[in-house]
Structure formats: structure tokens, C-alpha cells
N, C-alpha and C. Protein backbone atom coordinates (compact mmCIF):
# COMPACT_ATOMS: atom_id res chain seq x y z
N UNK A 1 7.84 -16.53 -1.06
CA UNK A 1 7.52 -16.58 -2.48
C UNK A 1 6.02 -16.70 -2.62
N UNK A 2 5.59 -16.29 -3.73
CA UNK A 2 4.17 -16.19 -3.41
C UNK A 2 3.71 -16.79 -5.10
N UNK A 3 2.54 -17.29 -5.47
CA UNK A 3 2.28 -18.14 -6.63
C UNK A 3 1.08 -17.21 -7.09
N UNK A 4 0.86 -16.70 -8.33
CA UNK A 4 -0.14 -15.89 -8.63
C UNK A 4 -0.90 -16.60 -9.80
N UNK A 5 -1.69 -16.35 -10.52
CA UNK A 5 -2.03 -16.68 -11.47
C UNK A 5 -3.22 -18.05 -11.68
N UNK A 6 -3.44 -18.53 -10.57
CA UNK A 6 -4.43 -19.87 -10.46
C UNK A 6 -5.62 -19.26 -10.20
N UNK A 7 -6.23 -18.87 -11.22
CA UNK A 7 -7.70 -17.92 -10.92
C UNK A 7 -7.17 -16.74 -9.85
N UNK A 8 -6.08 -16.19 -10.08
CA UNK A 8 -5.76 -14.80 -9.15
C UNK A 8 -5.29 -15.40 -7.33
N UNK A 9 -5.17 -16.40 -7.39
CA UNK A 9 -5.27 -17.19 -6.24
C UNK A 9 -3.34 -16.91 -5.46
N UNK A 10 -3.11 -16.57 -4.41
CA UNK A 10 -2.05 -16.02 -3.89
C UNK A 10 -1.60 -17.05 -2.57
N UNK A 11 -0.25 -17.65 -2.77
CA UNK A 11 0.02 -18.95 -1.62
C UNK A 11 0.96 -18.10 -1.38
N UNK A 12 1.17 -18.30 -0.31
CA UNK A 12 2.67 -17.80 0.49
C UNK A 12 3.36 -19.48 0.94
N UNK A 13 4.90 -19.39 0.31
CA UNK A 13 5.68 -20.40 -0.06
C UNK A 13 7.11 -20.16 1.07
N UNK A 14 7.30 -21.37 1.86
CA UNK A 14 8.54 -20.77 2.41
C UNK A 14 9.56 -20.99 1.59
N UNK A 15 10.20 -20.21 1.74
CA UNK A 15 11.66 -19.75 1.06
C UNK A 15 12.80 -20.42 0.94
N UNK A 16 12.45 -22.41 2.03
CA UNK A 16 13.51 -22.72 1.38
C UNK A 16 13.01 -24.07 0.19
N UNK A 17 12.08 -23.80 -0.26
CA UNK A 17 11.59 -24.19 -1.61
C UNK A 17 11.67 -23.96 -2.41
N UNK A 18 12.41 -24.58 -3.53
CA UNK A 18 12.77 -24.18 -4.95
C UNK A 18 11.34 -23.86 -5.57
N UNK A 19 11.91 -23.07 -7.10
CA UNK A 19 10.83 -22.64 -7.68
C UNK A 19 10.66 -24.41 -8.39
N UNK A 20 11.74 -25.14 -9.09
CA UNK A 20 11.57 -26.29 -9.58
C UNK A 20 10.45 -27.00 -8.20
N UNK A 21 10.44 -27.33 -7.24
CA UNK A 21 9.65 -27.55 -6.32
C UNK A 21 8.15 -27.30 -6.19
N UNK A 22 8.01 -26.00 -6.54
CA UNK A 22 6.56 -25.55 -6.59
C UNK A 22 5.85 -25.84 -8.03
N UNK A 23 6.76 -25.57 -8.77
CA UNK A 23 6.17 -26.26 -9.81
C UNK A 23 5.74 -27.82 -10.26
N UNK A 24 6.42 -28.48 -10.02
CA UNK A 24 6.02 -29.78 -9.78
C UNK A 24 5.13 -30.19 -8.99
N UNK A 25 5.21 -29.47 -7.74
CA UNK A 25 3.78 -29.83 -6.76
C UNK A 25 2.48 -29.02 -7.35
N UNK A 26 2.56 -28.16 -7.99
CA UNK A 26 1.30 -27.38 -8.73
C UNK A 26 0.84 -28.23 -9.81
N UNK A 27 2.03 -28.74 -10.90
CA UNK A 27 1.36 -29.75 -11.81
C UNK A 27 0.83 -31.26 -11.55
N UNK A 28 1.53 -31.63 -10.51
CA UNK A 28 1.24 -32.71 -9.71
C UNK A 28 0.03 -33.09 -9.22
N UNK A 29 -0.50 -31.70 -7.96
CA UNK A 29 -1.51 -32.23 -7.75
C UNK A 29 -2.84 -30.87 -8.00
N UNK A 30 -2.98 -30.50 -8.93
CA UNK A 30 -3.85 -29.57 -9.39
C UNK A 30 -4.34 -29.88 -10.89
N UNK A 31 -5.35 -29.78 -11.46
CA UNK A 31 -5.70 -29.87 -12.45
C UNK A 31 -6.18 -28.74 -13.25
N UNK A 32 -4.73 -28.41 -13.73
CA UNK A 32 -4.26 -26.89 -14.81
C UNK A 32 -4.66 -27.55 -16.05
N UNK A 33 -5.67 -26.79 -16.72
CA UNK A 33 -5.64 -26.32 -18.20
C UNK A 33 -5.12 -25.26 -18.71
N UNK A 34 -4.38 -24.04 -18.14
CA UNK A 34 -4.43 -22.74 -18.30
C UNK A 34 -2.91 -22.48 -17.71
N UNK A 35 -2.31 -21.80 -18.42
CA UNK A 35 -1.05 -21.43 -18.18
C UNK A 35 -0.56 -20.89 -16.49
N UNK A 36 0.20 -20.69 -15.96
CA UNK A 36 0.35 -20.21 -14.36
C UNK A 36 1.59 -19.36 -14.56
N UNK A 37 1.89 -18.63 -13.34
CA UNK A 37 3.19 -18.32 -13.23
C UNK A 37 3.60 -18.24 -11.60
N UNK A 38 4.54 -18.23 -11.30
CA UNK A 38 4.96 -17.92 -10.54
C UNK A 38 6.13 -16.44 -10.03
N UNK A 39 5.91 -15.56 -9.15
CA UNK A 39 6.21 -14.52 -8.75
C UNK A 39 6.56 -14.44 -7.37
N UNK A 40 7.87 -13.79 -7.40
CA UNK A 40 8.40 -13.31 -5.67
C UNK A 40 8.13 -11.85 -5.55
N UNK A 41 7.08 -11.42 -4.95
CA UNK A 41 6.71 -10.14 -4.26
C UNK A 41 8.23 -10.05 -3.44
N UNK A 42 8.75 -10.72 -2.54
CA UNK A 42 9.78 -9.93 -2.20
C UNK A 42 10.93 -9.42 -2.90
N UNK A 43 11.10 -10.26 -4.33
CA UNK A 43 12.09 -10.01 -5.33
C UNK A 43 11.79 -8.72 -5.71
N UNK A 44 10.76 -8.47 -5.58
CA UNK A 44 10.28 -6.72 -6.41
C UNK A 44 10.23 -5.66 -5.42
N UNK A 45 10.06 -5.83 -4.52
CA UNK A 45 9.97 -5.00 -3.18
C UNK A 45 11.31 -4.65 -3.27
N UNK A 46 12.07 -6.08 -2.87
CA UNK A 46 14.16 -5.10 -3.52
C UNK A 46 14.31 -4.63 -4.18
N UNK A 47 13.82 -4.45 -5.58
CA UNK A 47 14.27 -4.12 -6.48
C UNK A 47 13.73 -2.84 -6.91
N UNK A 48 12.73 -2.26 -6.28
CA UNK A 48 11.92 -0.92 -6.35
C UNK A 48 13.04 -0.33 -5.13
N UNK A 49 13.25 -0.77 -3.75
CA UNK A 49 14.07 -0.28 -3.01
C UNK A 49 15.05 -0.12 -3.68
N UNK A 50 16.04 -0.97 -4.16
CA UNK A 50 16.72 -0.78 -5.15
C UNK A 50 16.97 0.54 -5.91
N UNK A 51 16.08 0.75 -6.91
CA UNK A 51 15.30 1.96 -7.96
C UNK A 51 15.82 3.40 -6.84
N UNK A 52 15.06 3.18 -6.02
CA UNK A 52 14.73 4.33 -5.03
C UNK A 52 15.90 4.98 -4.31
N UNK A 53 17.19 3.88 -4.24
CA UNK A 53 18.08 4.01 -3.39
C UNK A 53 18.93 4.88 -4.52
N UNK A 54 19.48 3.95 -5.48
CA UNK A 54 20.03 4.40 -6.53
C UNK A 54 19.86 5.49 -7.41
N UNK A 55 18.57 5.90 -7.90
CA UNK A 55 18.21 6.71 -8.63
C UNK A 55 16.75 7.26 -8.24
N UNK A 56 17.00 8.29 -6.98
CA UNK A 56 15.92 8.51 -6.84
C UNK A 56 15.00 9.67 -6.93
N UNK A 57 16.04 10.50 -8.12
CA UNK A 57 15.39 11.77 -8.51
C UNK A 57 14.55 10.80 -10.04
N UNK A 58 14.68 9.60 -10.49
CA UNK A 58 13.66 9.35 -11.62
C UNK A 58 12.53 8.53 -11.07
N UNK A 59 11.69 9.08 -11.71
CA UNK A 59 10.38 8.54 -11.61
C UNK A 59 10.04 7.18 -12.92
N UNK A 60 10.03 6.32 -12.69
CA UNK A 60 9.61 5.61 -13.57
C UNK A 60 7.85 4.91 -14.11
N UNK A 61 7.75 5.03 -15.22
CA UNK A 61 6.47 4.87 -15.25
C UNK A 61 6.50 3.03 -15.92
N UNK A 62 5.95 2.33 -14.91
CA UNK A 62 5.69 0.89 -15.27
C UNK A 62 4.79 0.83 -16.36
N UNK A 63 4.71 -0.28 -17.26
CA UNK A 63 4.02 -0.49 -18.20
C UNK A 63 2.82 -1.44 -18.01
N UNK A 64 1.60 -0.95 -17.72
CA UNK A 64 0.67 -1.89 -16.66
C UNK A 64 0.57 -3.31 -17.82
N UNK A 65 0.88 -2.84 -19.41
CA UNK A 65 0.46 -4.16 -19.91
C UNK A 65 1.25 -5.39 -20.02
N UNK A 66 3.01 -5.28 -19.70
CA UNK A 66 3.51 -5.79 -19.09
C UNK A 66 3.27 -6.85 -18.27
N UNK A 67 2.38 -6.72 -17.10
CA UNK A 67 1.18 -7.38 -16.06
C UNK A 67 0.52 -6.72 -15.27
N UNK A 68 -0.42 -6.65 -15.32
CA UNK A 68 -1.07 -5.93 -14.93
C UNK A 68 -2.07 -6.83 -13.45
N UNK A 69 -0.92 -8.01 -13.33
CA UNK A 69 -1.85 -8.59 -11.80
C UNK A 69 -1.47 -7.74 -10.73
N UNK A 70 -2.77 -7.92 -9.81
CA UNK A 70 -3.05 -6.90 -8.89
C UNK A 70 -1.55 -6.47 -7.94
N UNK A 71 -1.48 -7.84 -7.61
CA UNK A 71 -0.47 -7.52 -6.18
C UNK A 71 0.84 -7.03 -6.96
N UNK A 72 1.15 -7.39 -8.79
CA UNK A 72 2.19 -6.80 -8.82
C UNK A 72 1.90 -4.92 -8.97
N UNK A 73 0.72 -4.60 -9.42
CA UNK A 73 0.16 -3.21 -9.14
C UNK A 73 0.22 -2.43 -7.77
N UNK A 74 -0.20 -3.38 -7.13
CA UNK A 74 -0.52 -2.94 -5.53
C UNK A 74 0.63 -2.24 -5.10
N UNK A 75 1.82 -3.21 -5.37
CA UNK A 75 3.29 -3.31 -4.56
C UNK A 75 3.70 -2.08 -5.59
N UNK A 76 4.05 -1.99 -6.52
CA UNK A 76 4.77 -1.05 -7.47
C UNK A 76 3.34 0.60 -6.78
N UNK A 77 2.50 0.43 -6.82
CA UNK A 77 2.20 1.94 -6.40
C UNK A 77 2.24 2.38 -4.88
N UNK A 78 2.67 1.28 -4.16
CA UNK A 78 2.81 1.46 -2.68
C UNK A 78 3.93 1.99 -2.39
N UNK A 79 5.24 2.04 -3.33
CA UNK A 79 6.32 2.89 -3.85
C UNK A 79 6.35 3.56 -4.79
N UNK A 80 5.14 3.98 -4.88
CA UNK A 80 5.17 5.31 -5.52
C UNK A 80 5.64 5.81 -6.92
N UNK A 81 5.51 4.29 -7.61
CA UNK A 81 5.74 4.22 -8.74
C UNK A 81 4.38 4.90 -9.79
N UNK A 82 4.54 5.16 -10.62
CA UNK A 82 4.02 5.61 -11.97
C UNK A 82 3.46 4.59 -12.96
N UNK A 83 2.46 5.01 -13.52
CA UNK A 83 1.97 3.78 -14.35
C UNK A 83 1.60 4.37 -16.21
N UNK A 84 2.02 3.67 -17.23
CA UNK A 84 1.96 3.63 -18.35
C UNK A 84 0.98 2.51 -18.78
N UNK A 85 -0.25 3.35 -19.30
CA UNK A 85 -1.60 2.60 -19.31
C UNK A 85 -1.64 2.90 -20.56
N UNK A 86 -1.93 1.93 -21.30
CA UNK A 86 -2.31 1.52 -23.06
C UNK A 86 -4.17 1.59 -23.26
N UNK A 87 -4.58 1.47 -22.71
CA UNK A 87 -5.94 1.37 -22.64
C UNK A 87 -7.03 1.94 -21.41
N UNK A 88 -8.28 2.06 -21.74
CA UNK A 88 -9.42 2.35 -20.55
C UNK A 88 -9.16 1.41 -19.69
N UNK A 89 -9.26 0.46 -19.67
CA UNK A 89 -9.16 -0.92 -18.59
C UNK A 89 -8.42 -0.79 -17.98
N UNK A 90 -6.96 -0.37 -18.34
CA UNK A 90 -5.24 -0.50 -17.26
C UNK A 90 -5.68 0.98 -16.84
N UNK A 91 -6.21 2.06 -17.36
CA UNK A 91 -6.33 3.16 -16.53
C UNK A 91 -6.64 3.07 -15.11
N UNK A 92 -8.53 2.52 -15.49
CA UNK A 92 -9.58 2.07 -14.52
C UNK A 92 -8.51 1.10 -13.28
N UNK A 93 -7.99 0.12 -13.86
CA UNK A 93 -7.18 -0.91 -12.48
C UNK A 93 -6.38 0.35 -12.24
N UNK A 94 -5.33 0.89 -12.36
CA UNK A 94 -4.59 1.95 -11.60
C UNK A 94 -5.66 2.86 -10.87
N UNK A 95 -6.51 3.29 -11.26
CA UNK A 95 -7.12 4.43 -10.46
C UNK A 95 -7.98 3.57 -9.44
N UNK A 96 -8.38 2.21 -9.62
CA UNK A 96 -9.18 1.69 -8.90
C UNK A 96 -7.90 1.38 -7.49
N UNK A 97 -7.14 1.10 -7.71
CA UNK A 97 -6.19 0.87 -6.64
C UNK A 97 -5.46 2.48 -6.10
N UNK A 98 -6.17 3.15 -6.03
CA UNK A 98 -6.04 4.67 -5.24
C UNK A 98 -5.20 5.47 -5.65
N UNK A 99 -5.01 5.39 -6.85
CA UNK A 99 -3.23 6.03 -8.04
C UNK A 99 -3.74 7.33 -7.73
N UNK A 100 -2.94 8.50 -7.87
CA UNK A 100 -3.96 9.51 -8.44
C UNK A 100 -3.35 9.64 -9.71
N UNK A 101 -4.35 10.19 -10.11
CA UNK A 101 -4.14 10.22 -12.26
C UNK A 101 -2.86 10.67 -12.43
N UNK A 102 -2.52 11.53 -11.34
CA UNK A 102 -1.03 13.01 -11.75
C UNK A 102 -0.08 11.33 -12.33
N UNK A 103 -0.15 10.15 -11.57
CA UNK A 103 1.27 9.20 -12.19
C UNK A 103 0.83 8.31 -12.94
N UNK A 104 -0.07 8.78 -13.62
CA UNK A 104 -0.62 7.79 -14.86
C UNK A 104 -0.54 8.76 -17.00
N UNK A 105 0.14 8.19 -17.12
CA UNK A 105 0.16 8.35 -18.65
C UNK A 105 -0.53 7.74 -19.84
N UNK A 106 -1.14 7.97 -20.44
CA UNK A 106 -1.94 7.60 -21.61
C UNK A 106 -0.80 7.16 -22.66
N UNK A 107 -0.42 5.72 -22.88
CA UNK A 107 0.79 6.05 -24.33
C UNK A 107 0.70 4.61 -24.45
N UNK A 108 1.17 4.70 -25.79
CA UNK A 108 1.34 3.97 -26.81
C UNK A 108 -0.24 2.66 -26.80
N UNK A 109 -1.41 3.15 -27.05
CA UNK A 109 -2.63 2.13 -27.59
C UNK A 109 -2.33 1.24 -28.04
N UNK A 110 -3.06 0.02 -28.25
CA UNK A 110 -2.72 -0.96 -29.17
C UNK A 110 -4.01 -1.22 -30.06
């Protein structure tokens, strides 16, 4: 399990630690003003395998504003996923992480 969101900051958590667990030790002994989250990179790795196994004549295009943190970017274009960018900024992060444009869509601005 991996913890994202502490200034972009990435722990690798063994697995037989609850998420109730990590959270308590994060509020415990860290001094958060600022919201956190927590994320399983391997939960998404299945679940793109998943995608791929099941349905793998569709291409899906992720919605970078959705989240747009790196490693969940990284992992979703390392399978060859597609990206739905609302803005210059979510373009720039997709292309900066080696996308080529062909799986990037311009839609819906805000």
C-alpha cells in the first residue's frame, strides 16, 4: 500500500496493515494541516489488468482531473491508458510523462 499526498511524499506500507492503522499513525505522529489520502497502486494495477483482460478492444480515456497525482498517471499510462485533459496544465503533466498526444483528448474545460 503506498500513502500519497504528504507534500507528494510516497511510503510503501506492508500489507498486513489496515488502512484504519495508517491513518492513525499519520495523525498521530505527523503534524497535518492539509488534507491526505491514502492509495493502493496495487489496487489499480488489478484493476487496469482487469480493464484489459475483460474488455480489451476499449480504450478508455481517464479523466486526469479526477487526480491527477503522478504515480496515479504514471501507472494508468504504463497500460496504455488514454487521458481526458480539461486544461493546459493536465495536458502538459500527460505529455510530460512521455504520453504521446494520439491518447490525449481536449474535453469538457472548466
Amino acid at each position: 500500500m503506498r500513502i500519497c499526498g504528504l507534500e507528494e511524499q510516497i511510503h510503501v506500507i506492508d500489507n498486513k496493515v489496515t488502512v484504519d492503522e495508517i491513518i492513525k499513525d499519520i495523525v498521530r505522529t505527523k503534524e497535518i494541516s492539509d488534507p491526505f489520502y491514502i492509495f493502493d497502486v496495487g489496487d489499480l494495477v488489478h484493476k487496469a489488468k482487469i480493464w484489459q483482460q475483460k474488455l480489451p478492444r476499449v480504450k478508455p480515456f481517464y479523466a486526469v482531473k479526477c487526480n491527477d497525482n503522478s504515480l496515479v498517471l504514471e501507472t494508468l499510462a504504463a497500460f496504455g491508458m488514454n487521458f481526458d485533459c480539461a486544461s493546459k496544465a493536465e495536458i502538459k503533466k500527460v505529455l510530460d510523462l512521455g504520453v504521446n498526444p494520439s491518447r490525449i483528448i481536449f474535453a469538457n474545460p472548466a
